[in-house]
PDB file of N, CA and C in Angstrom:
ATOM      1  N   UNK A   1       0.841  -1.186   0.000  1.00  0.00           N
ATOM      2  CA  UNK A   1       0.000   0.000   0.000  1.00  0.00           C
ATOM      3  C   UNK A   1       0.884   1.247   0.000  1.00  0.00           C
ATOM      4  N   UNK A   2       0.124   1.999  -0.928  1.00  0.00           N
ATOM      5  CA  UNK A   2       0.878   3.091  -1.083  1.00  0.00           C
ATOM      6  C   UNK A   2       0.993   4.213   0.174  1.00  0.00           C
ATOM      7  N   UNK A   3       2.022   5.422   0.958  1.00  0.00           N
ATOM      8  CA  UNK A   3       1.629   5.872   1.403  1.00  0.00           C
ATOM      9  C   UNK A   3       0.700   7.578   0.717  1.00  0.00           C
ATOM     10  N   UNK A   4       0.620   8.366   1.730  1.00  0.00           N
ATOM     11  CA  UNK A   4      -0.286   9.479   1.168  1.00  0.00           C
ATOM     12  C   UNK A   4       0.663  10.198   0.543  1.00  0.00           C
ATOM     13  N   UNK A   5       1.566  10.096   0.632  1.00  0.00           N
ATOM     14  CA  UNK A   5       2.812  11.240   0.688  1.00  0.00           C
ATOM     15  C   UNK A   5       3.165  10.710  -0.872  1.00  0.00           C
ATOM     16  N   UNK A   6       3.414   9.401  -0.599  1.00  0.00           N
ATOM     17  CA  UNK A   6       3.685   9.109  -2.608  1.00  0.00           C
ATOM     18  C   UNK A   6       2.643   9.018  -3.153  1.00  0.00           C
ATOM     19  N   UNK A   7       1.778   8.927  -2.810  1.00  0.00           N
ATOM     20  CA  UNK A   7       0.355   9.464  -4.236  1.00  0.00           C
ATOM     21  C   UNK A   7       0.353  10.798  -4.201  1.00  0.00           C
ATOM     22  N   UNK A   8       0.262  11.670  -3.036  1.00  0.00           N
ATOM     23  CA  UNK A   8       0.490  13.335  -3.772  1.00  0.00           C
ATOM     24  C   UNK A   8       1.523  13.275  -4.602  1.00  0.00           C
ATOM     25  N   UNK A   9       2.869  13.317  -4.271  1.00  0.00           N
ATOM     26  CA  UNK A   9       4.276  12.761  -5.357  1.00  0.00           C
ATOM     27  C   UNK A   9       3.956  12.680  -6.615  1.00  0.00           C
ATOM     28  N   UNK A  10       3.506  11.704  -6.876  1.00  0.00           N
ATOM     29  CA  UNK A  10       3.032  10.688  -7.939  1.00  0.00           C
ATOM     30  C   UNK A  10       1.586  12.064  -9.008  1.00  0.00           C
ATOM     31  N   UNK A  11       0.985  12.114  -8.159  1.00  0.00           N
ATOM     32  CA  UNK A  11       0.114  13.109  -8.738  1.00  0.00           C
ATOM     33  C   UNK A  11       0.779  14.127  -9.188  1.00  0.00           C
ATOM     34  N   UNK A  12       1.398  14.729  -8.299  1.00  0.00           N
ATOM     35  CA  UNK A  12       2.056  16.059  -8.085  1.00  0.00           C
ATOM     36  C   UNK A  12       2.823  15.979  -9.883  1.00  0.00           C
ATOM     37  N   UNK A  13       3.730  14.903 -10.118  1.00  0.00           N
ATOM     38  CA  UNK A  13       4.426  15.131 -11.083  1.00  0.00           C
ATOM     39  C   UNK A  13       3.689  14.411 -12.089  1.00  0.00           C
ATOM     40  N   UNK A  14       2.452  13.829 -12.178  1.00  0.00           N
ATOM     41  CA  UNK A  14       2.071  13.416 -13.883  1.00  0.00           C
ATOM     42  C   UNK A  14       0.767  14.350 -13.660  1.00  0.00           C
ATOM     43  N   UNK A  15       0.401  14.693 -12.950  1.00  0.00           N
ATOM     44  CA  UNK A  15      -1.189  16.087 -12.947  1.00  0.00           C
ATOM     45  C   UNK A  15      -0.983  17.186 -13.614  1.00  0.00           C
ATOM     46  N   UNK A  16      -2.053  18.004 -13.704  1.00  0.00           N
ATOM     47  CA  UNK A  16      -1.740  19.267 -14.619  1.00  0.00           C
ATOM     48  C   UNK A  16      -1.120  20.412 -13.377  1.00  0.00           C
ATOM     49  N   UNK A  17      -1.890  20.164 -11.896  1.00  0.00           N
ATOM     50  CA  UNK A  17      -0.878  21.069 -11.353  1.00  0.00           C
ATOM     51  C   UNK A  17       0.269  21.081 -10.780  1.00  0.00           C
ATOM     52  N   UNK A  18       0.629  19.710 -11.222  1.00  0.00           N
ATOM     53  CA  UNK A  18       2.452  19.389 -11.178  1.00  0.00           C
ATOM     54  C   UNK A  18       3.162  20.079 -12.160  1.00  0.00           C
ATOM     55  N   UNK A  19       2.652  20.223 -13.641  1.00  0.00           N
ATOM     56  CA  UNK A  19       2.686  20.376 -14.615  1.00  0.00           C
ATOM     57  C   UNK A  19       3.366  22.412 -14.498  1.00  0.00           C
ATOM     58  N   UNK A  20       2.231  22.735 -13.940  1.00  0.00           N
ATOM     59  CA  UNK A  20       1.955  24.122 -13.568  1.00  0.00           C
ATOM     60  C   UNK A  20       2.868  24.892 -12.575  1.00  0.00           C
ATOM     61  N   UNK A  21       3.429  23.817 -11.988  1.00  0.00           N
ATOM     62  CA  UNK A  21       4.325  24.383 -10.736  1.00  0.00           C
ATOM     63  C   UNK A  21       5.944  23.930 -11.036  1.00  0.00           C
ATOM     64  N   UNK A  22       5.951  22.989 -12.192  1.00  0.00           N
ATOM     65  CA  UNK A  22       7.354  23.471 -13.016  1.00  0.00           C
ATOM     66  C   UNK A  22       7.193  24.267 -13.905  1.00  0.00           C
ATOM     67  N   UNK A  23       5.775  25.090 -14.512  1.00  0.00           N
ATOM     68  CA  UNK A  23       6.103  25.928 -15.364  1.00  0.00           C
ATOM     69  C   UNK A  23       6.648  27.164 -14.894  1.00  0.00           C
ATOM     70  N   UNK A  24       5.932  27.428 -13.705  1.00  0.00           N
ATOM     71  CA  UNK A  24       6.837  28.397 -12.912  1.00  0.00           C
ATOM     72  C   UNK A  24       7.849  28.059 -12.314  1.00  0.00           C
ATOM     73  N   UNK A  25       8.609  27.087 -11.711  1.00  0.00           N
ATOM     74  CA  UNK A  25       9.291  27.215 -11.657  1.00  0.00           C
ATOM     75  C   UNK A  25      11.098  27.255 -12.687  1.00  0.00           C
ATOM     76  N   UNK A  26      10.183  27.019 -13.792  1.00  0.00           N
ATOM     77  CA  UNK A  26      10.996  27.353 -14.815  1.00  0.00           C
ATOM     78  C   UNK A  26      11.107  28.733 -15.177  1.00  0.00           C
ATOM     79  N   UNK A  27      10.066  29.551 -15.191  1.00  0.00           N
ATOM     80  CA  UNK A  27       9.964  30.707 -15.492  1.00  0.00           C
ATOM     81  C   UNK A  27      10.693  31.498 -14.242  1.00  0.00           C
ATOM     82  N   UNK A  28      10.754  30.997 -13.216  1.00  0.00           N
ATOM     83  CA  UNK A  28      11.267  31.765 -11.982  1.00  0.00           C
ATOM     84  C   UNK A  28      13.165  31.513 -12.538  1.00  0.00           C
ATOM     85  N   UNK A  29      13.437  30.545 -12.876  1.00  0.00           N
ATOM     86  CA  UNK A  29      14.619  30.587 -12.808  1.00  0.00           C
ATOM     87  C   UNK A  29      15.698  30.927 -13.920  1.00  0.00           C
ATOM     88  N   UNK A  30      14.379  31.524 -15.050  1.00  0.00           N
ATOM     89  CA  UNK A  30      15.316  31.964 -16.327  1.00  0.00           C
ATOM     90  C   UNK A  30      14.947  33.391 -15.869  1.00  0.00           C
ATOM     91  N   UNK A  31      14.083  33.731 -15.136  1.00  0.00           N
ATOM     92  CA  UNK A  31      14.453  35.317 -14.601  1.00  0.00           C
ATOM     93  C   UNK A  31      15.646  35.636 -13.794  1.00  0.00           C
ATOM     94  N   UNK A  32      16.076  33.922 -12.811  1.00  0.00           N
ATOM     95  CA  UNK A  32      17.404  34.415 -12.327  1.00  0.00           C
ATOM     96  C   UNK A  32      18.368  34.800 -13.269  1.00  0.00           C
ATOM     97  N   UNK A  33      18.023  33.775 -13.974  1.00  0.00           N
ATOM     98  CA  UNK A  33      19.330  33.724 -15.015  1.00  0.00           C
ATOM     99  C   UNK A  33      19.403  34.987 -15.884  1.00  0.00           C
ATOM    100  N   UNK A  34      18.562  35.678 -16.237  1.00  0.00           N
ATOM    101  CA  UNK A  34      18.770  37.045 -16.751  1.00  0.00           C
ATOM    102  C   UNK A  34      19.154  37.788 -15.931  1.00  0.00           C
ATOM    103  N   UNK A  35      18.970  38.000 -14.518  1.00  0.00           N
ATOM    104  CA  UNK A  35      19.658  38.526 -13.427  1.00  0.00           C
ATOM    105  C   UNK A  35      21.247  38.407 -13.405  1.00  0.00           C
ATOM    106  N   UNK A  36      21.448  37.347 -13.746  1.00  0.00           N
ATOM    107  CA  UNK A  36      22.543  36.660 -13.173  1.00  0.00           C
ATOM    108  C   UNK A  36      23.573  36.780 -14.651  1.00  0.00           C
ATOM    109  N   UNK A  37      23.254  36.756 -15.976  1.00  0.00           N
ATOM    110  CA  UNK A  37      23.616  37.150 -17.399  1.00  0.00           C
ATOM    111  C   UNK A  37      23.670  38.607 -17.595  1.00  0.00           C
ATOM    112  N   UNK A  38      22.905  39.496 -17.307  1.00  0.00           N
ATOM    113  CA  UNK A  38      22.897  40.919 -17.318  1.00  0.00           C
ATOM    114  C   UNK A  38      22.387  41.935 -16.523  1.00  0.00           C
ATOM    115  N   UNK A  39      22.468  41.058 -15.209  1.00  0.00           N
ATOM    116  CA  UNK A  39      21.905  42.296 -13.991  1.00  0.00           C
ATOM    117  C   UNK A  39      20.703  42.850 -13.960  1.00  0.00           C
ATOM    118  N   UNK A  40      20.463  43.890 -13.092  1.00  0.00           N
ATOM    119  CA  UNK A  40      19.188  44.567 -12.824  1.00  0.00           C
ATOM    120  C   UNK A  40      18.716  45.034 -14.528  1.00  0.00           C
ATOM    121  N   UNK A  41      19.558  45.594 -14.907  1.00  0.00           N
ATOM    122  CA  UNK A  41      19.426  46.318 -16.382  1.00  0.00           C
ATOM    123  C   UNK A  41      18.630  45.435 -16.929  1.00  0.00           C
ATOM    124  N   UNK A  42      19.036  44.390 -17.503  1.00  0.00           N
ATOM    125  CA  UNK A  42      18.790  42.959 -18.563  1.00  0.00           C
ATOM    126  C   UNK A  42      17.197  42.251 -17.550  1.00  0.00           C
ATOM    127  N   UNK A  43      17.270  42.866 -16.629  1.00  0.00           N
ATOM    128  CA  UNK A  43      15.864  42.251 -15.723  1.00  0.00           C
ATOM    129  C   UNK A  43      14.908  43.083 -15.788  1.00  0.00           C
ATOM    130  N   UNK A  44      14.983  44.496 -15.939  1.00  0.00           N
ATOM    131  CA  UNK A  44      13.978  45.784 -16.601  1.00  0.00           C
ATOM    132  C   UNK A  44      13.459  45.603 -17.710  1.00  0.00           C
ATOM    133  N   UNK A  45      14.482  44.929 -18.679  1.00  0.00           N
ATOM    134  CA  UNK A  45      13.982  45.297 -19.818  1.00  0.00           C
ATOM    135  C   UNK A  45      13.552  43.509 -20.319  1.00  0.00           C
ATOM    136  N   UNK A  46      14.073  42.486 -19.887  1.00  0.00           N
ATOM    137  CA  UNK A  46      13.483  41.249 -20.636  1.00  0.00           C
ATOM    138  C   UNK A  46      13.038  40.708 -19.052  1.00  0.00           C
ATOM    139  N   UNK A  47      11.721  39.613 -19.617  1.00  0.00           N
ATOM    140  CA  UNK A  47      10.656  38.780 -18.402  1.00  0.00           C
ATOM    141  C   UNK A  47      10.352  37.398 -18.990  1.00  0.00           C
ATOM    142  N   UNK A  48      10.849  36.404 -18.606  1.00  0.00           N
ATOM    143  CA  UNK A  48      10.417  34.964 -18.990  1.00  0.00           C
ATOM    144  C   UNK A  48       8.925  35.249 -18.346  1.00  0.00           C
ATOM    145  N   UNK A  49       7.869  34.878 -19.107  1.00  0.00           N
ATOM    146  CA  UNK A  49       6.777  35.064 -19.190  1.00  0.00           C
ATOM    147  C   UNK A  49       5.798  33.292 -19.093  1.00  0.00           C
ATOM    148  N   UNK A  50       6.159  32.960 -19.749  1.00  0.00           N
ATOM    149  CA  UNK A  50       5.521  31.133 -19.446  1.00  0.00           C
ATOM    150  C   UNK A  50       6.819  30.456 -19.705  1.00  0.00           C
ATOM    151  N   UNK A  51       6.259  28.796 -19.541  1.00  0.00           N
ATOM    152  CA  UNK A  51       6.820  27.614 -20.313  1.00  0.00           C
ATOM    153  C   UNK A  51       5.783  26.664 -20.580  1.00  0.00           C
ATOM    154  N   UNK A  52       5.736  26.665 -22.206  1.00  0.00           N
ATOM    155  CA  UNK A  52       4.515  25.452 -22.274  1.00  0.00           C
ATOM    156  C   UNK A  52       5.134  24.215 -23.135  1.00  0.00           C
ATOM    157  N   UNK A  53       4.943  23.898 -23.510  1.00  0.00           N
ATOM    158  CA  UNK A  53       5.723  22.448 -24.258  1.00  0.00           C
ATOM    159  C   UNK A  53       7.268  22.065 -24.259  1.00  0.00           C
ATOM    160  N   UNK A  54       8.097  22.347 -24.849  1.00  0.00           N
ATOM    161  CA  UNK A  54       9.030  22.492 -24.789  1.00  0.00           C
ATOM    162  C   UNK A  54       9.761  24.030 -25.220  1.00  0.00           C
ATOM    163  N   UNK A  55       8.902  24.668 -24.904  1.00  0.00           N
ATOM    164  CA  UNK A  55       8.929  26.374 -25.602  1.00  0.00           C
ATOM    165  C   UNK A  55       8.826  27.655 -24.577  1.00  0.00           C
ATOM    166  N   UNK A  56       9.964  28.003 -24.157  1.00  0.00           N
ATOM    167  CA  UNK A  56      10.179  29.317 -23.211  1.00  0.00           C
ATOM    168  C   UNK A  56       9.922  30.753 -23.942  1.00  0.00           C
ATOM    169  N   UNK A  57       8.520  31.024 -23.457  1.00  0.00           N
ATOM    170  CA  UNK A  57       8.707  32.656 -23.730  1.00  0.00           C
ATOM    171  C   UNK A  57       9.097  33.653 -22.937  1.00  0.00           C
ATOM    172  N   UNK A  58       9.905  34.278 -23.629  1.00  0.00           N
ATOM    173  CA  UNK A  58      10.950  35.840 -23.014  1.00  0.00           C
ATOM    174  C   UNK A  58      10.269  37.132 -24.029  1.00  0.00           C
ATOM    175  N   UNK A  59       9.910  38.171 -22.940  1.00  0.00           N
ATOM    176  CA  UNK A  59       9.111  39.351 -23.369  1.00  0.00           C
ATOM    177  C   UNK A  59      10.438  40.472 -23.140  1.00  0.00           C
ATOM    178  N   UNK A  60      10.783  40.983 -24.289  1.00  0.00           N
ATOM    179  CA  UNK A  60      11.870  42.147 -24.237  1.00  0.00           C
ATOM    180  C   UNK A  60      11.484  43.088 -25.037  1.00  0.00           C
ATOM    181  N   UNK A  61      11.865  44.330 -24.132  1.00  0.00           N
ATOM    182  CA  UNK A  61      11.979  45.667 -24.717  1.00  0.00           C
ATOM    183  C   UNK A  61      11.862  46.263 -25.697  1.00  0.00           C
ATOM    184  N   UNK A  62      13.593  45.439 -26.300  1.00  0.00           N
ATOM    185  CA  UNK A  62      14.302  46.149 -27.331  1.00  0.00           C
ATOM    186  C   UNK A  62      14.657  45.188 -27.727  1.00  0.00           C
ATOM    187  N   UNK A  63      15.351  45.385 -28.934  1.00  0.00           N
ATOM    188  CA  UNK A  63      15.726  44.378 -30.086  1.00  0.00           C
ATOM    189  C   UNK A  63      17.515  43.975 -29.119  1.00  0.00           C
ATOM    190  N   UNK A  64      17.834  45.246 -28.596  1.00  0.00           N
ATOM    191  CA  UNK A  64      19.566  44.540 -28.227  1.00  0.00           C
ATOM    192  C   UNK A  64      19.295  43.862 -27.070  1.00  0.00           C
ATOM    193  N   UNK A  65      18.650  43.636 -26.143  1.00  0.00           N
ATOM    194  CA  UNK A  65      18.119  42.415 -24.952  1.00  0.00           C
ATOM    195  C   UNK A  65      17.610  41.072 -25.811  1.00  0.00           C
ATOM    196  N   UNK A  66      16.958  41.533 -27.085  1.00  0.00           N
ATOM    197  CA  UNK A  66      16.356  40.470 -27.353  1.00  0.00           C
ATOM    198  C   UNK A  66      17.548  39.695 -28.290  1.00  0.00           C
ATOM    199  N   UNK A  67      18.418  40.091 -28.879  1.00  0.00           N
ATOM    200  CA  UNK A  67      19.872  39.519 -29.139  1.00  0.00           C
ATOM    201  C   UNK A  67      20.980  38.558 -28.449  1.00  0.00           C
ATOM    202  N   UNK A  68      20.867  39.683 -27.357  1.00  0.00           N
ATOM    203  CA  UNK A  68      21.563  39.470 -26.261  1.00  0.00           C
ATOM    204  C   UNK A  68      21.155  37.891 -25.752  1.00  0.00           C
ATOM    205  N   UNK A  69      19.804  37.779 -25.496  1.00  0.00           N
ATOM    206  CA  UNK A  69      19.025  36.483 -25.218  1.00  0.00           C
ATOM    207  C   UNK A  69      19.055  35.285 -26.202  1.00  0.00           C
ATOM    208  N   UNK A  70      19.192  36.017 -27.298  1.00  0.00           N
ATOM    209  CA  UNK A  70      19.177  34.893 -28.325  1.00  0.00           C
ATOM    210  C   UNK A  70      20.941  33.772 -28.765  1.00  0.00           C
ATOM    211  N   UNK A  71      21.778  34.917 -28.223  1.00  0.00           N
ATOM    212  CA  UNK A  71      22.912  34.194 -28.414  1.00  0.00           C
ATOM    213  C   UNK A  71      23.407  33.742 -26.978  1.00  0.00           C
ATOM    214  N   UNK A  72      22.612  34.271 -25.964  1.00  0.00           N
ATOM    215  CA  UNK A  72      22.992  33.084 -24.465  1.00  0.00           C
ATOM    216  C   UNK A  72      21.846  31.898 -24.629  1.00  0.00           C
ATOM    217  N   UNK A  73      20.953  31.886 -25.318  1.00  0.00           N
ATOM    218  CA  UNK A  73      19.725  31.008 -25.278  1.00  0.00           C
ATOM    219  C   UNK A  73      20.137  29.292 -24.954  1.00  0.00           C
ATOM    220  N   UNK A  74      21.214  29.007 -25.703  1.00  0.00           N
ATOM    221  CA  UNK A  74      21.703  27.220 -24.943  1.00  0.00           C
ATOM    222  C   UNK A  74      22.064  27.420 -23.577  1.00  0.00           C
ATOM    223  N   UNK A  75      22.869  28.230 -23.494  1.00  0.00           N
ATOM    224  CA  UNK A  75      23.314  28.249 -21.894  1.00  0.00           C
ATOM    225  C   UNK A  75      22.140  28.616 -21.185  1.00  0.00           C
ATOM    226  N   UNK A  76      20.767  29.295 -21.835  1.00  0.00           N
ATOM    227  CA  UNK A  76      19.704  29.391 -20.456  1.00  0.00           C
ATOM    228  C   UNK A  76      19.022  27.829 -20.527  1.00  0.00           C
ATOM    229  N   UNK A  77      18.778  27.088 -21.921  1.00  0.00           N
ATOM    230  CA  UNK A  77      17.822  25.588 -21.754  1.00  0.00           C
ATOM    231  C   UNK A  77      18.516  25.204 -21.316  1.00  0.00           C
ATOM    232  N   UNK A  78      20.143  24.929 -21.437  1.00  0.00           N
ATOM    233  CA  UNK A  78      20.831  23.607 -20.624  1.00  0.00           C
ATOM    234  C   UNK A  78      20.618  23.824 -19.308  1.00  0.00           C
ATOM    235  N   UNK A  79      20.892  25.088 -18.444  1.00  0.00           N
ATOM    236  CA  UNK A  79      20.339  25.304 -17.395  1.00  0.00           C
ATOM    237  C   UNK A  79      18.991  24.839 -16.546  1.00  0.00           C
ATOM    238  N   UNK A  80      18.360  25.257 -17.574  1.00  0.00           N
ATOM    239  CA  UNK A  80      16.884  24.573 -17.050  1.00  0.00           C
ATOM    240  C   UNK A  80      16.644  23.610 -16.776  1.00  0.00           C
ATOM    241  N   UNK A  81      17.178  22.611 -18.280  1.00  0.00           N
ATOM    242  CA  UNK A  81      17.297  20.875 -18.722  1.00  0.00           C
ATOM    243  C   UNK A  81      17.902  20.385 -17.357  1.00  0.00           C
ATOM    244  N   UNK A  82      19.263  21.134 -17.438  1.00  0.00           N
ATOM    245  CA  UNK A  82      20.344  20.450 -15.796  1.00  0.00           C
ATOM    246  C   UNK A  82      19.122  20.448 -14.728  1.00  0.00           C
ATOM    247  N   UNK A  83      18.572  21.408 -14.754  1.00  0.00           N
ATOM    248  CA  UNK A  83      18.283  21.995 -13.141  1.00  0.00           C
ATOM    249  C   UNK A  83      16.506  20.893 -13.325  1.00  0.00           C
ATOM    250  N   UNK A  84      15.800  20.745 -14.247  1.00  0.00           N
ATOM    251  CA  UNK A  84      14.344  20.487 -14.031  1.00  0.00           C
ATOM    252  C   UNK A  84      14.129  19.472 -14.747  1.00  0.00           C
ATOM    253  N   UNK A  85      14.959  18.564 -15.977  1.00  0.00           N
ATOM    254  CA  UNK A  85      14.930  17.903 -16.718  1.00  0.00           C
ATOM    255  C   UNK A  85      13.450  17.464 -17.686  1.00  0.00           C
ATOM    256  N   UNK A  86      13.335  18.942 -17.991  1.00  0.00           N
ATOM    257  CA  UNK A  86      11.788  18.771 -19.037  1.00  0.00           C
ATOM    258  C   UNK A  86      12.046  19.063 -20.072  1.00  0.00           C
ATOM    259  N   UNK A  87      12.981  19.016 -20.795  1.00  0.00           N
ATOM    260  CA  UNK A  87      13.148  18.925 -22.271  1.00  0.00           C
ATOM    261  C   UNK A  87      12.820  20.007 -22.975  1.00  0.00           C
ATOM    262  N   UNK A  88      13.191  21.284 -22.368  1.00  0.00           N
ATOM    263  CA  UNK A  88      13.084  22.471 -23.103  1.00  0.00           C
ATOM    264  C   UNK A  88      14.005  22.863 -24.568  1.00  0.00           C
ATOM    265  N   UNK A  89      13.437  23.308 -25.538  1.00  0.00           N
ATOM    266  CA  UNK A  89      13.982  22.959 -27.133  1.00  0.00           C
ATOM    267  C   UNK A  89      14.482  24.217 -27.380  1.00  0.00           C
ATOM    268  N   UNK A  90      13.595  25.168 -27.054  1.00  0.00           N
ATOM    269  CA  UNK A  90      13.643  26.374 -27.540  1.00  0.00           C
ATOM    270  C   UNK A  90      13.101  27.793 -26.875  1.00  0.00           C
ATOM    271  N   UNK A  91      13.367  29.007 -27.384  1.00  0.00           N
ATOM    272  CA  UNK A  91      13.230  29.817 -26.970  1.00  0.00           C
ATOM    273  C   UNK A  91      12.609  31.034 -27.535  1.00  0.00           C
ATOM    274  N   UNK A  92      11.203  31.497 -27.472  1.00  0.00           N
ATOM    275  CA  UNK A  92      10.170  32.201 -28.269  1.00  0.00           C
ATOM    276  C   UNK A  92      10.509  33.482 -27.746  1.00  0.00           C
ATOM    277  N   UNK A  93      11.316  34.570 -28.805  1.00  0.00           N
ATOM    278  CA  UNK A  93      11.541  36.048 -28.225  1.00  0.00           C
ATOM    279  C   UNK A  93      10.835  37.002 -28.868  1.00  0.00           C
ATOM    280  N   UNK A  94      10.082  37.581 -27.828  1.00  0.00           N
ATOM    281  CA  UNK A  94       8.787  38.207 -27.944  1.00  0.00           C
ATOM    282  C   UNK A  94       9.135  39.882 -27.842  1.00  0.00           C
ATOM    283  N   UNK A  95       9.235  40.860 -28.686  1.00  0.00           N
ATOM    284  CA  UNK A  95       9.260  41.586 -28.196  1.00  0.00           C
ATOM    285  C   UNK A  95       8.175  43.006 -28.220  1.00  0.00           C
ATOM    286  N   UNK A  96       8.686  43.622 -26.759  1.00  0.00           N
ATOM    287  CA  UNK A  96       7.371  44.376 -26.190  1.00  0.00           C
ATOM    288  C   UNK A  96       7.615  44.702 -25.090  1.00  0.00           C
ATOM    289  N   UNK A  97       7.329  46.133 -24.886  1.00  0.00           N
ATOM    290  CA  UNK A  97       7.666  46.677 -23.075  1.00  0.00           C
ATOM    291  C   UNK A  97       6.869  45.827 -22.527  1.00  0.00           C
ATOM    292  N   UNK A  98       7.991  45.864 -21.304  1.00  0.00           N
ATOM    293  CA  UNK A  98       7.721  44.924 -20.638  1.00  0.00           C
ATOM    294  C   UNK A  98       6.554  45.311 -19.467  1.00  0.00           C
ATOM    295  N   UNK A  99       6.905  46.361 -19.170  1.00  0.00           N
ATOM    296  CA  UNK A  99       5.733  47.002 -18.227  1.00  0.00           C
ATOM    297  C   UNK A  99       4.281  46.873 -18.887  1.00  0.00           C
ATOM    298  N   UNK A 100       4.482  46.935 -19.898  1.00  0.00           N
ATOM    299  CA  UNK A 100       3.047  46.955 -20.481  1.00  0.00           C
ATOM    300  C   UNK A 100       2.206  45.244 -21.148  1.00  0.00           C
ATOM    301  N   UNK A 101       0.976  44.977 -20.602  1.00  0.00           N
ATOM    302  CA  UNK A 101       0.381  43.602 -20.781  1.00  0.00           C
ATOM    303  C   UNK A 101       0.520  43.309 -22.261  1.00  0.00           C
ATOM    304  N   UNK A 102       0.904  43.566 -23.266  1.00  0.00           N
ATOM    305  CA  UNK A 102       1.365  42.901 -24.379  1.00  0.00           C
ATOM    306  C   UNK A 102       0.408  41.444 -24.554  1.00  0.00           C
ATOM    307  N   UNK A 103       0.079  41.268 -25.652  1.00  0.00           N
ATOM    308  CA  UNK A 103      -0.148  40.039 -25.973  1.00  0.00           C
ATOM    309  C   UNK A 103       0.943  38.878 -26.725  1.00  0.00           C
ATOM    310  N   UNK A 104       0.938  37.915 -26.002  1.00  0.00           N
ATOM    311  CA  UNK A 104       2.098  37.421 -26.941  1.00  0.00           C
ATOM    312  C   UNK A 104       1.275  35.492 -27.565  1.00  0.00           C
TER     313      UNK A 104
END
């Protein structure tokens, strides 16, 4: 018999709100990583915004953040891949102030 603790577990990671709580926490940690790649600056102006399939969207500013992102972009999935192992492929760069609700 199973206990309670491994069926939440078990749920937790094949459910949709297992699902939901690595999407943020994916999204939480490619905001470090823009922190951590280009400081407060590079965190004003670009926002990992979701993760849905294997597809990270990043909402930037300007076209030179959104560059900037595009040629660190392996070093942010391998990061992720290392750190959460969900098979992130790619990286959707969206751009659009960021302060402002944008549709993407």
């Amino acid at each position: 018999m199973d206990t309670l603790s491994s069926i939440i577990k078990s749920k937790m990671q094949t459910g949709k709100i297992g699902r939901q709580v690595q999407a943020a926490l994916v999204v939480e940690l490619v905001n470090q990583l823009i922190i951590e790649l280009w400081g407060r600056k590079g965190a004003e102006q670009s926002k990992a915004v979701s993760f849905k399939g294997q597809t990270i969207k990043i909402k930037c500013e300007n076209q030179i953040i959104a560059q900037e992102i595009g040629f660190k972009k392996r070093r942010i999935l391998d990061a992720v891949n290392a750190r959460f192992s969900v098979g992130a492929k790619k990286i959707n760069i969206v751009q659009c102030p960021v302060e402002e609700g944008c549709l993407i």
